[in-house]
N, C-alpha and C. Protein backbone atom coordinates (compact mmCIF):
# COMPACT_ATOMS: atom_id res chain seq x y z
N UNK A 1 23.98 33.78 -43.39
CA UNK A 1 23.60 34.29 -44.70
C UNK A 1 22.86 35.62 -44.58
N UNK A 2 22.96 36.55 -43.97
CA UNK A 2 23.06 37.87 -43.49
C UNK A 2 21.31 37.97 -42.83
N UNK A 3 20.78 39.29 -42.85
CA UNK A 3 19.58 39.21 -42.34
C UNK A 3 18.18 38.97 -43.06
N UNK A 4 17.08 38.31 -42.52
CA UNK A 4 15.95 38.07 -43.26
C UNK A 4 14.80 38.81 -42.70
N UNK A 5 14.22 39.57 -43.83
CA UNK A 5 12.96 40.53 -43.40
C UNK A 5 12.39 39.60 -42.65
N UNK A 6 11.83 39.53 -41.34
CA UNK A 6 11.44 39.00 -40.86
C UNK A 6 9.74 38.81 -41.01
N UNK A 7 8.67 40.34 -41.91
CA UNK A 7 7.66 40.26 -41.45
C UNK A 7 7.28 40.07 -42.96
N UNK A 8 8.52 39.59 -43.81
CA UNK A 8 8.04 39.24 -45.50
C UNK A 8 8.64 38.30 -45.72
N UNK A 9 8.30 37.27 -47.14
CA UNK A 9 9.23 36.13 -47.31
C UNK A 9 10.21 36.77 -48.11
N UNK A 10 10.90 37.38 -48.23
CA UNK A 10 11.77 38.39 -48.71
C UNK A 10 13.14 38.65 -47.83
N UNK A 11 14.52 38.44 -48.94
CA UNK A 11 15.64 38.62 -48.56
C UNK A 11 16.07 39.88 -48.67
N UNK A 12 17.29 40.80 -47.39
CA UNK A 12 17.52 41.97 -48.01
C UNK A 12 18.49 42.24 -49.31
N UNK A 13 19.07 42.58 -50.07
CA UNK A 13 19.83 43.06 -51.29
C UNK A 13 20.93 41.94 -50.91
N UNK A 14 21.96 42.20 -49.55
CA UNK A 14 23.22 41.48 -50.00
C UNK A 14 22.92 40.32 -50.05
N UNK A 15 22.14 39.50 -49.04
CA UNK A 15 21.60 37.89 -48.95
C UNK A 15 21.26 37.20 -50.06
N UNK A 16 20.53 38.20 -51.22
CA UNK A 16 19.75 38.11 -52.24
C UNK A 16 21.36 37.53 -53.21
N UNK A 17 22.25 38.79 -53.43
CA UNK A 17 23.50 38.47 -54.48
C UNK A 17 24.21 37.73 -53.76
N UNK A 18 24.22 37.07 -52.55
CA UNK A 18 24.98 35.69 -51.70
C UNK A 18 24.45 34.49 -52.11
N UNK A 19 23.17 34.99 -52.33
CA UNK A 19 22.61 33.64 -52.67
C UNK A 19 22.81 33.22 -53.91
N UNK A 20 22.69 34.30 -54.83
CA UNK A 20 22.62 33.83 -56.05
C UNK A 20 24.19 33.53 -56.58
N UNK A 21 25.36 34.12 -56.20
CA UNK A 21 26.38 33.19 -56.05
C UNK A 21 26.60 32.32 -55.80
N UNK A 22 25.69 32.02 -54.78
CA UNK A 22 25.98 29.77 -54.50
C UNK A 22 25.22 29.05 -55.21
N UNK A 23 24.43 29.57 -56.03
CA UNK A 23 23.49 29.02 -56.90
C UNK A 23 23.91 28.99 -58.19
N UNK A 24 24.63 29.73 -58.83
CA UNK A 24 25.42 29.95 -60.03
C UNK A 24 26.20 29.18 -59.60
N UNK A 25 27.52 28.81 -58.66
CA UNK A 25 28.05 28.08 -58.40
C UNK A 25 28.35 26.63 -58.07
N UNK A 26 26.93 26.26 -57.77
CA UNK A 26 26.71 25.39 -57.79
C UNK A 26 26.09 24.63 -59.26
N UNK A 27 25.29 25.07 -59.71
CA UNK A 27 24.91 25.14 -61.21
C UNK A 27 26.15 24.72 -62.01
N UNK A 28 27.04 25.82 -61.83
CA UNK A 28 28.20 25.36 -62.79
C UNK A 28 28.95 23.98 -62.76
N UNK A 29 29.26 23.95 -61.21
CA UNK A 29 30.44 22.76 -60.75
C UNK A 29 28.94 21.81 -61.06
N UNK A 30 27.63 21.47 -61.39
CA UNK A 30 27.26 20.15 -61.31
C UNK A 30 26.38 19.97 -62.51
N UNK A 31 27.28 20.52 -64.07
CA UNK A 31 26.34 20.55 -65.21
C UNK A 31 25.49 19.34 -65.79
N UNK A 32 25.46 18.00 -64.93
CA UNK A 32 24.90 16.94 -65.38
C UNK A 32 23.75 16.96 -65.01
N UNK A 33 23.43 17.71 -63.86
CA UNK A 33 22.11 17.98 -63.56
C UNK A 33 20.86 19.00 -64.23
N UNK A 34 21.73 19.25 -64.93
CA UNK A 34 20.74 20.59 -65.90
C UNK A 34 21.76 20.94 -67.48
N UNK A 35 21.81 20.13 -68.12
CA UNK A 35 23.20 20.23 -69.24
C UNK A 35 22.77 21.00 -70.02
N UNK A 36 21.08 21.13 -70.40
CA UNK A 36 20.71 21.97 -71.29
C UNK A 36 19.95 23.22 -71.09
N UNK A 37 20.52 23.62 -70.00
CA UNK A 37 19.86 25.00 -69.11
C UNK A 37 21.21 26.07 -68.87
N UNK A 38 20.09 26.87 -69.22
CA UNK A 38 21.03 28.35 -69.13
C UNK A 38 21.42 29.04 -67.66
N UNK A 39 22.11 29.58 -67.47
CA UNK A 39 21.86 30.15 -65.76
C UNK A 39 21.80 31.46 -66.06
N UNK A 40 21.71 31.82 -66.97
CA UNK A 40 21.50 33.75 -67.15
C UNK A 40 19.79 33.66 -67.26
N UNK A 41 19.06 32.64 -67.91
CA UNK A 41 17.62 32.62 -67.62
C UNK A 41 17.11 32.29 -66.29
N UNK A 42 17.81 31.26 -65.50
CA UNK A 42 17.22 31.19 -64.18
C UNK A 42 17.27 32.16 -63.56
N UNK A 43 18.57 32.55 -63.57
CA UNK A 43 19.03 33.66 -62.79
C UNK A 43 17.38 34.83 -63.06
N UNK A 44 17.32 35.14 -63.90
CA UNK A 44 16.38 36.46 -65.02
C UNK A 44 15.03 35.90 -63.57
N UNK A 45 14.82 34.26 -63.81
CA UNK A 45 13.40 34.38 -63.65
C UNK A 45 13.26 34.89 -61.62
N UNK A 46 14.80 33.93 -61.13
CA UNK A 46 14.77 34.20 -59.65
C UNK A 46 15.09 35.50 -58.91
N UNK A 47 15.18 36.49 -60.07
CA UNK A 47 15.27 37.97 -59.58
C UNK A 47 13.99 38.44 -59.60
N UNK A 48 13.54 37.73 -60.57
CA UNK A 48 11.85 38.12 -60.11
C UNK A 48 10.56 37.73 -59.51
N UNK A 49 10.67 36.55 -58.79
CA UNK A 49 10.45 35.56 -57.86
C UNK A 49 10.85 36.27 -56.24
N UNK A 50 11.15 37.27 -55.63
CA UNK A 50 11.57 37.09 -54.56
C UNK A 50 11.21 36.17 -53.46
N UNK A 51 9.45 35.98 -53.63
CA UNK A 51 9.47 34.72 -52.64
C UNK A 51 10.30 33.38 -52.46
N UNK A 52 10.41 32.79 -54.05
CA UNK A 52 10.61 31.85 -54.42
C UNK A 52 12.34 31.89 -53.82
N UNK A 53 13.29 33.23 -53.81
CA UNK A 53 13.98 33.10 -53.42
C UNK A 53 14.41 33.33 -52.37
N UNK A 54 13.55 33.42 -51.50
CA UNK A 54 13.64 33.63 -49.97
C UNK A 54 13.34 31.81 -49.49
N UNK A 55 12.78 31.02 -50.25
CA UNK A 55 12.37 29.93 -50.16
C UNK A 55 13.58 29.17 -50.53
N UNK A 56 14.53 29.28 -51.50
CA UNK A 56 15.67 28.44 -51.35
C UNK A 56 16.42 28.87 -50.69
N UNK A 57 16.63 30.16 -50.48
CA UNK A 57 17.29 30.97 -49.10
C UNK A 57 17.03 29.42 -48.20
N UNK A 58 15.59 29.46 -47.57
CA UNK A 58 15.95 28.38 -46.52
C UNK A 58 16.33 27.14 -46.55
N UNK A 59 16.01 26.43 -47.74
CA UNK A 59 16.53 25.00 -48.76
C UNK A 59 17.80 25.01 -48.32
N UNK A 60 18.54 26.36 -48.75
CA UNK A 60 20.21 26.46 -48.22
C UNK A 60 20.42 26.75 -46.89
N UNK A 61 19.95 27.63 -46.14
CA UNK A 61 20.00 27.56 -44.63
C UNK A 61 20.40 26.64 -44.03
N UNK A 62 19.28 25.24 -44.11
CA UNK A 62 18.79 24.34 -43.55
C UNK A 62 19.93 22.89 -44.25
N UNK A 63 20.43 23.43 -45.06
CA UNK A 63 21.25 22.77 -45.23
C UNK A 63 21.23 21.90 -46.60
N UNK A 64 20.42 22.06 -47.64
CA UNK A 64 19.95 21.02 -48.62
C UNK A 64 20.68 21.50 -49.66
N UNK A 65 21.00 22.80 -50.09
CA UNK A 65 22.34 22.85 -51.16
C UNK A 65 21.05 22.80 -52.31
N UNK A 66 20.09 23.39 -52.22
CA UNK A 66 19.36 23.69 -53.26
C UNK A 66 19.99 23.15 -55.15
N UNK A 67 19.47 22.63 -56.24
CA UNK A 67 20.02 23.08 -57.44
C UNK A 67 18.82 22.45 -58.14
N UNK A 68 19.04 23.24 -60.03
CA UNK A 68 18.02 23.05 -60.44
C UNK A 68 18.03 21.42 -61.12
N UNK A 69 17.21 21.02 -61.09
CA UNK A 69 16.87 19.71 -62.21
C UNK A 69 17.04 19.47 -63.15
N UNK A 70 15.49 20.52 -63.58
CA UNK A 70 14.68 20.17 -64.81
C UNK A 70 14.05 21.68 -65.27
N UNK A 71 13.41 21.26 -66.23
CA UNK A 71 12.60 22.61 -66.84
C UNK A 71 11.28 21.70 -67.17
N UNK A 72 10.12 22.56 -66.96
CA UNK A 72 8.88 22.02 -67.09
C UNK A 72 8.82 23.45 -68.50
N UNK A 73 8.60 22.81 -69.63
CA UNK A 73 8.58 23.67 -70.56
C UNK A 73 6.77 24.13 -70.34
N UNK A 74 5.93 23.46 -70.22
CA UNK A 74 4.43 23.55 -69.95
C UNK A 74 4.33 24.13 -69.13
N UNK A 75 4.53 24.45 -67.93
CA UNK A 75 4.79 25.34 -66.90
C UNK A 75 5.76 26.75 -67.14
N UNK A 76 6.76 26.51 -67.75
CA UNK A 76 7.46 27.64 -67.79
C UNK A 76 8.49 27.54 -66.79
N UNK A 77 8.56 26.97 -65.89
CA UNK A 77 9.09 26.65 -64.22
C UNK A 77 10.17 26.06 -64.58
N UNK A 78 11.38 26.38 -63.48
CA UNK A 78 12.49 25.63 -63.56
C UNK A 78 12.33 24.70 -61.84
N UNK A 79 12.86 23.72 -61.78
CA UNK A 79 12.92 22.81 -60.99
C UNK A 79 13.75 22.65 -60.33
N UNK A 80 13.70 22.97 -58.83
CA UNK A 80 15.43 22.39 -57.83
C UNK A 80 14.44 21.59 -56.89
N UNK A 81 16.13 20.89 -56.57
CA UNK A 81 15.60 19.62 -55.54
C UNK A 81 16.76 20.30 -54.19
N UNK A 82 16.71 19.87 -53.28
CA UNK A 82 17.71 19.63 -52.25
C UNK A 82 18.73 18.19 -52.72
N UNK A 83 19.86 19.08 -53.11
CA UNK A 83 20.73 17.71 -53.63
C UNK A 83 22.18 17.57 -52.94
N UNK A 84 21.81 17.70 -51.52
CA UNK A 84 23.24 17.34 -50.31
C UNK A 84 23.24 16.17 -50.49
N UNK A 85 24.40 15.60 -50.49
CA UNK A 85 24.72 14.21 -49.97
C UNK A 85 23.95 13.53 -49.41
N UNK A 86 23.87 14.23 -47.76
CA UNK A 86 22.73 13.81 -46.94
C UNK A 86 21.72 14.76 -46.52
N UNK A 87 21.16 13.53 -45.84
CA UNK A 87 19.13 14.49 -45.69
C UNK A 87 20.12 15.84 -45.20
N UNK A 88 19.36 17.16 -45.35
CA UNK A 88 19.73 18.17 -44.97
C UNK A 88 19.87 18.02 -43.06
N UNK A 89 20.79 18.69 -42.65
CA UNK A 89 21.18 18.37 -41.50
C UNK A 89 19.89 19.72 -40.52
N UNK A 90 19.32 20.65 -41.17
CA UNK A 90 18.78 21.32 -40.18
C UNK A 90 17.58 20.68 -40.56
N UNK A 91 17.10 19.58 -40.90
CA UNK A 91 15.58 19.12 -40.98
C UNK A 91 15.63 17.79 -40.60
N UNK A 92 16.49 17.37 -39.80
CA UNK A 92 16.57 16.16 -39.38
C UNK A 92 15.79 16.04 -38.04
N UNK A 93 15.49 14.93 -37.26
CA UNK A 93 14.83 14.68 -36.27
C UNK A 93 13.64 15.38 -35.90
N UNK A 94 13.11 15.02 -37.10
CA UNK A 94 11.17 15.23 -37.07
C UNK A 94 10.47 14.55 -37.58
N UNK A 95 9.46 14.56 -36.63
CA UNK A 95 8.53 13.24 -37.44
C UNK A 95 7.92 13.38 -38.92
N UNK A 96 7.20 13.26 -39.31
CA UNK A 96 6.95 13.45 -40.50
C UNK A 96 5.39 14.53 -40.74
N UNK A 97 4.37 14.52 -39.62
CA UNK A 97 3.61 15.62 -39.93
C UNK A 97 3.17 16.02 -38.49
N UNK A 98 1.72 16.98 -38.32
CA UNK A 98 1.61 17.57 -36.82
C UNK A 98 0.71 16.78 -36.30
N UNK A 99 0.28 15.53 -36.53
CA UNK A 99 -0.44 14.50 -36.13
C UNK A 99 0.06 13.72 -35.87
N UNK A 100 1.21 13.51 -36.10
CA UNK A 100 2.00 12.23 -36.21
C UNK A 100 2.91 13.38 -34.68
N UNK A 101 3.25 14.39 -34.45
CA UNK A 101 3.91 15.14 -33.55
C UNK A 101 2.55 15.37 -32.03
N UNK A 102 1.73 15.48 -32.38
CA UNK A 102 0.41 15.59 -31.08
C UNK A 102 0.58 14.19 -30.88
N UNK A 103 0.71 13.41 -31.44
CA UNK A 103 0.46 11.93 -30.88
C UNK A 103 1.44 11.66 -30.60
N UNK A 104 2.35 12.19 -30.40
CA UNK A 104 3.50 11.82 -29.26
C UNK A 104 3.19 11.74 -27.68
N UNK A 105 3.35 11.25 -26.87
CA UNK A 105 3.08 11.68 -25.54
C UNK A 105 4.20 12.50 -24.73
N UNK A 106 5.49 11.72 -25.08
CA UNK A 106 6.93 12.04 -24.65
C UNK A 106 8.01 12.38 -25.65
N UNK A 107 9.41 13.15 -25.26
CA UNK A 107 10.18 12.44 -26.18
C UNK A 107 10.08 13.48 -27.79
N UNK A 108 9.03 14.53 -27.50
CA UNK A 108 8.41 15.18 -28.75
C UNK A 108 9.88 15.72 -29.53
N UNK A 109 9.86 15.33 -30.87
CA UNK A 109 10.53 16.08 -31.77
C UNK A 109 10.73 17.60 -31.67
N UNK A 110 11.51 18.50 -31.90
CA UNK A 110 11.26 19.71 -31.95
C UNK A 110 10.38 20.64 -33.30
N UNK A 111 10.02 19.45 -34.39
CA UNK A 111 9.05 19.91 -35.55
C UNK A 111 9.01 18.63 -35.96
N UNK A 112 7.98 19.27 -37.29
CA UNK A 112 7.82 17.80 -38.12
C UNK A 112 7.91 18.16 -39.69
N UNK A 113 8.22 17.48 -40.56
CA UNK A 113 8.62 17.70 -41.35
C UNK A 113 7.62 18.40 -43.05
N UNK A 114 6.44 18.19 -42.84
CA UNK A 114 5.23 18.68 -43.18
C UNK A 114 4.78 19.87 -42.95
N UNK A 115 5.31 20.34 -41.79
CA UNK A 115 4.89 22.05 -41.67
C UNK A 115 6.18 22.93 -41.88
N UNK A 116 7.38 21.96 -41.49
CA UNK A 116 8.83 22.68 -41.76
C UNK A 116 8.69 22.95 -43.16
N UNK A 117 8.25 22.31 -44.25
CA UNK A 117 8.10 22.24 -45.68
C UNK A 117 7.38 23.54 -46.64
N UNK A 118 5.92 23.55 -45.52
CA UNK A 118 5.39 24.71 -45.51
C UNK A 118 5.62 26.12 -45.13
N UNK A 119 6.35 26.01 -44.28
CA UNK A 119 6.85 26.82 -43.32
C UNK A 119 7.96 27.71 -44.30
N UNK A 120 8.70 26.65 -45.15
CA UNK A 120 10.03 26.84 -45.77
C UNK A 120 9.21 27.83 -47.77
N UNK A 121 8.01 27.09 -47.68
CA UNK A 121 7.49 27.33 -48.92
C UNK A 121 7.76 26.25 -50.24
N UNK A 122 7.86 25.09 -49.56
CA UNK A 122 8.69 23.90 -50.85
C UNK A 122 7.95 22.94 -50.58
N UNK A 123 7.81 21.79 -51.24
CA UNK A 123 7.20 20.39 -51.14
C UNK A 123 8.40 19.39 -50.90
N UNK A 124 7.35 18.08 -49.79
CA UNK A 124 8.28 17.26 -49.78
C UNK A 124 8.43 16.72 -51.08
N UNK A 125 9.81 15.99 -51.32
CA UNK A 125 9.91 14.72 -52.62
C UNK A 125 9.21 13.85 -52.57
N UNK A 126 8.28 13.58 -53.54
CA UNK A 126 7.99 12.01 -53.87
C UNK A 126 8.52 11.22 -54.12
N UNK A 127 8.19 10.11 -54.03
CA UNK A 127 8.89 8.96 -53.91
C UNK A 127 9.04 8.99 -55.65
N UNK A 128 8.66 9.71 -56.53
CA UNK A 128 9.01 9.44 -57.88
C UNK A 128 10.11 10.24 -57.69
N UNK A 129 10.35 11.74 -57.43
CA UNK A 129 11.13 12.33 -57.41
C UNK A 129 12.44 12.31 -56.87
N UNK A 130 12.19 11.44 -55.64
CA UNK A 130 13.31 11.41 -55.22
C UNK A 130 14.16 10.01 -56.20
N UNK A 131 13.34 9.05 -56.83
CA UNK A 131 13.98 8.25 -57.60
C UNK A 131 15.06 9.18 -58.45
N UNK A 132 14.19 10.02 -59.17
CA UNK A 132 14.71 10.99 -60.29
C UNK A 132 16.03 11.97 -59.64
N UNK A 133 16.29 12.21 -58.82
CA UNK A 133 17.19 12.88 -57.86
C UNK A 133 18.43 11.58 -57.63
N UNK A 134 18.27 10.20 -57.51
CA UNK A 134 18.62 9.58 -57.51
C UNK A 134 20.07 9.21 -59.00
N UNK A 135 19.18 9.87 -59.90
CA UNK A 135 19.93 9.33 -61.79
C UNK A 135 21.24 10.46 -61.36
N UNK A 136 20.83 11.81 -60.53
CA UNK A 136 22.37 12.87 -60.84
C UNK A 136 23.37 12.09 -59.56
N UNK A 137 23.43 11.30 -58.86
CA UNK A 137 24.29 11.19 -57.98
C UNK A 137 24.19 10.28 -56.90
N UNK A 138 24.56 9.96 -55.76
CA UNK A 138 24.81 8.69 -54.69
C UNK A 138 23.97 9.77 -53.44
N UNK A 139 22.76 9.70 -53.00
CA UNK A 139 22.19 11.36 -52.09
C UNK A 139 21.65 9.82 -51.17
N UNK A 140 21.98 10.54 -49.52
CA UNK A 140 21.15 9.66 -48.72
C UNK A 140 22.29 8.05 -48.58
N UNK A 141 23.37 8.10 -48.56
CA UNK A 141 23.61 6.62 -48.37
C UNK A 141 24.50 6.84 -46.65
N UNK A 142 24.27 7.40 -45.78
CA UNK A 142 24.21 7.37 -44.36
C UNK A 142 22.65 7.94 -43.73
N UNK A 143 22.09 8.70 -44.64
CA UNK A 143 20.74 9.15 -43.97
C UNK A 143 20.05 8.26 -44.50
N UNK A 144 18.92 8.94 -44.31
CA UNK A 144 17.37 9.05 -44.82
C UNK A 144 16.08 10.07 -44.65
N UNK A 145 15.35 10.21 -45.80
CA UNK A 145 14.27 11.44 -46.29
C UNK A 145 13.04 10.78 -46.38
N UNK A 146 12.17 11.58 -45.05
CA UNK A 146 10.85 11.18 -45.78
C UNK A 146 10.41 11.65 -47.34
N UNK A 147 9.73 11.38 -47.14
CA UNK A 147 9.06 11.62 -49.02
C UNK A 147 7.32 11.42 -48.82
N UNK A 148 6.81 11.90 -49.58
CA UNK A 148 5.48 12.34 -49.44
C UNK A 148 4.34 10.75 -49.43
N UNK A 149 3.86 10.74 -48.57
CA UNK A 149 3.39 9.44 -48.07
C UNK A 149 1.62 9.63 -48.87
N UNK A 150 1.58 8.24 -49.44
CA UNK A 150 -0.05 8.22 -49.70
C UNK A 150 -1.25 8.08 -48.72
N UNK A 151 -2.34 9.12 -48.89
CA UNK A 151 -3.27 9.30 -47.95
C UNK A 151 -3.28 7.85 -47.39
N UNK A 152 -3.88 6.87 -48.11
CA UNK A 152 -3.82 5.53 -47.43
C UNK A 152 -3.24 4.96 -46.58
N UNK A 153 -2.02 4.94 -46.73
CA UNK A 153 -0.75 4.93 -45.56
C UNK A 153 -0.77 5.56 -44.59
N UNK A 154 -1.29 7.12 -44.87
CA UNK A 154 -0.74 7.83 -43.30
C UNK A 154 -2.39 7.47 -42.66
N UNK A 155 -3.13 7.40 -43.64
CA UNK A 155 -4.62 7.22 -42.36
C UNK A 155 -4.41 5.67 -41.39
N UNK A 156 -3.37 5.31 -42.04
CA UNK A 156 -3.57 3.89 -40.75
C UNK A 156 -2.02 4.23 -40.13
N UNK A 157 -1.56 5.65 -39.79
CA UNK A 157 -0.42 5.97 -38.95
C UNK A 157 0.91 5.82 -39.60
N UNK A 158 1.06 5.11 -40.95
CA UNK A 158 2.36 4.86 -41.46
C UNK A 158 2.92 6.51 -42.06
N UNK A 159 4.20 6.06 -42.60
CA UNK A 159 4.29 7.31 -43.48
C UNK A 159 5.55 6.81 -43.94
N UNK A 160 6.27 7.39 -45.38
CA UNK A 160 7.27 6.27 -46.02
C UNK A 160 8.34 7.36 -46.13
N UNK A 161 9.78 6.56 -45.87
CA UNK A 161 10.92 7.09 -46.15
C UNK A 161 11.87 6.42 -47.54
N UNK A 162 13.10 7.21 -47.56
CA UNK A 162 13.85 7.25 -48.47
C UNK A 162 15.32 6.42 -48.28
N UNK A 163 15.93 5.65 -48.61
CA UNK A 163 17.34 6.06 -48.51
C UNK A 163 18.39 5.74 -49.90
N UNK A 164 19.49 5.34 -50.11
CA UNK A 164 20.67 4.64 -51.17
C UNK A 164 21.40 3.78 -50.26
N UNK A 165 21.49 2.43 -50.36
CA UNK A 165 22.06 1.97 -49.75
C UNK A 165 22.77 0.48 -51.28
N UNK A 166 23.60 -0.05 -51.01
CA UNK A 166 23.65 -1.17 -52.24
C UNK A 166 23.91 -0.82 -53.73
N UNK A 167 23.68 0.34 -53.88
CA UNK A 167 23.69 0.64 -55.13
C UNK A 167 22.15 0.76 -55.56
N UNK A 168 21.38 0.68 -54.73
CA UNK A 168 19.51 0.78 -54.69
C UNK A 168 18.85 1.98 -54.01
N UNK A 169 17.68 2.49 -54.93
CA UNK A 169 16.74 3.09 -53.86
C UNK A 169 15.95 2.21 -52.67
N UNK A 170 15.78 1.97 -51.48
CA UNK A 170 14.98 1.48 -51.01
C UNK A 170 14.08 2.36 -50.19
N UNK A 171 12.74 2.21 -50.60
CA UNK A 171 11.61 2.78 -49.81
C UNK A 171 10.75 1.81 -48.77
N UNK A 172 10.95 2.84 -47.23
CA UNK A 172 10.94 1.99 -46.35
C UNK A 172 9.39 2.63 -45.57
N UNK A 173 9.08 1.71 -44.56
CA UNK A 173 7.64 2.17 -43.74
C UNK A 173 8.18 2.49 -42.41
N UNK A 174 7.51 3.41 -41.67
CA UNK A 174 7.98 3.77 -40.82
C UNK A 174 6.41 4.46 -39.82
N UNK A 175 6.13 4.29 -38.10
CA UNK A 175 5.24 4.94 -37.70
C UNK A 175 5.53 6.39 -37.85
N UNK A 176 4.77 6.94 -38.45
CA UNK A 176 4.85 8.85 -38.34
C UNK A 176 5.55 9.58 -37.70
N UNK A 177 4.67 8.67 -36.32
CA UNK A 177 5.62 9.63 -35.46
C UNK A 177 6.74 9.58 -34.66
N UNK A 178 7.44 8.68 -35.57
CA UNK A 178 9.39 8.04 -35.12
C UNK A 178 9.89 9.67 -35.62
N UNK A 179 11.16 9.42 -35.43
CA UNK A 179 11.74 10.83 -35.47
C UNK A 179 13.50 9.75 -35.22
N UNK A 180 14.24 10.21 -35.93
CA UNK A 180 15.97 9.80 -35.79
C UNK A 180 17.01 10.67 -36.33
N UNK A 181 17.82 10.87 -35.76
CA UNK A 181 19.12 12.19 -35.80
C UNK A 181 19.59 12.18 -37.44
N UNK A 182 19.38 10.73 -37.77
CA UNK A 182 19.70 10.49 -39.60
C UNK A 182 18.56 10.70 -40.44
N UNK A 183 17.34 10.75 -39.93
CA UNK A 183 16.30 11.44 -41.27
C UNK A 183 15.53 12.63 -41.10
N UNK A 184 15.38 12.84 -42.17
CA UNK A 184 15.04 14.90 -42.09
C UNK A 184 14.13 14.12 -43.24
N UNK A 185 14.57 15.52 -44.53
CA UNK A 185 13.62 15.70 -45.38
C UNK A 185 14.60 16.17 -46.75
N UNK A 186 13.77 16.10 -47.97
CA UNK A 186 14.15 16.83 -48.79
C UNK A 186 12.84 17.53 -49.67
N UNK A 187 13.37 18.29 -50.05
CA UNK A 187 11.97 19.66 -50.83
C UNK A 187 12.43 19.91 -52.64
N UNK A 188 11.43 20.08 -52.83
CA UNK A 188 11.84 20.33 -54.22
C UNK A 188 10.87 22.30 -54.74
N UNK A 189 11.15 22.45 -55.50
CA UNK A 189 10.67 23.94 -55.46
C UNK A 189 10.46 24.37 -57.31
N UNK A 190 9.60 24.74 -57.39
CA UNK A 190 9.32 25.75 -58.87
C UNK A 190 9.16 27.02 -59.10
N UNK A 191 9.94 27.24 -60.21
CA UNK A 191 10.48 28.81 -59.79
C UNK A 191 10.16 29.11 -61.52
């Protein structure tokens, strides 16, 4: 997806109109996900956002197929989730944060999914959200996505994942710092 300023979160010109072709494109082919949203306004607001679009720049990189949701009219913000099929394939096999990655001894993941997030400029899904991600489509029924774990949970080492399996969401427990080739992450972003 051509070159990225490396010392800004900023795409150069062609990357910028590449992107926003797969984003219009995608928008279009999946109008159930946004039926009452315009794409000449998103479009308006993500030309003037460049961070924000250097940030689904990596959503798409990484493999998550970025698209929008929702509209937070109180905010003003439009809403995308990562809505691939499966967990995005470049955020797979990481544990879930950098505590849960130091307390590895062996065996270490190559990241974790908490700073990849940051790193990327997006939040993981909650476990509400990813329900809600759940109503546009069948996402996750060979993977699985962490999703944002309650302080409570991760202070005694847990941290909770995602998947579709049955025709169900099931949210599962998992030690932190497991790591498997089928779960990554998914991010959601406001723009």
């Amino acid at each position: 997806m051509g070159k990225v300023n490396k010392n800004k979160k900023e795409l150069v010109s062609e990357q910028r109109e590449e992107l926003l072709i797969i984003l219009k494109d995608r928008f279009t082919k999946n109008m159930n996900r946004h039926q009452d949203l315009e794409w000449t306004k998103i479009k308006t607001k993500l030309e003037t956002n460049s961070e924000k679009l250097w940030s689904l720049n990596e959503m798409e990189r990484t493999g998550g197929e970025p698209d929008v949701v929702a509209y937070d009219q109180k905010t003003d913000e439009y809403i995308f989730y990562d809505c691939s099929a499966e967990s995005p394939k470049g955020r797979r096999s990481v544990c879930y944060d950098q505590e849960a990655l130091k307390s590895r001894k062996e065996h270490k993941p190559k990241d974790n999914a908490l700073d990849m997030a940051t790193s990327m400029g997006i939040e993981i899904l909650t476990e509400e959200q990813y329900r809600e991600l759940q109503k546009f489509g069948k996402f996750d029924t060979k993977t699985s996505s962490w999703i944002k774990t309650p302080s409570d949970i991760r202070k005694l080492g847990g941290a909770i994942f995602a998947d579709f399996r049955y025709g169900h969401v099931f949210v599962y427990h998992n030690g932190a710092e497991s790591y498997y080739a089928v779960r990554g992450f998914r991010g959601s972003l406001r723009v």
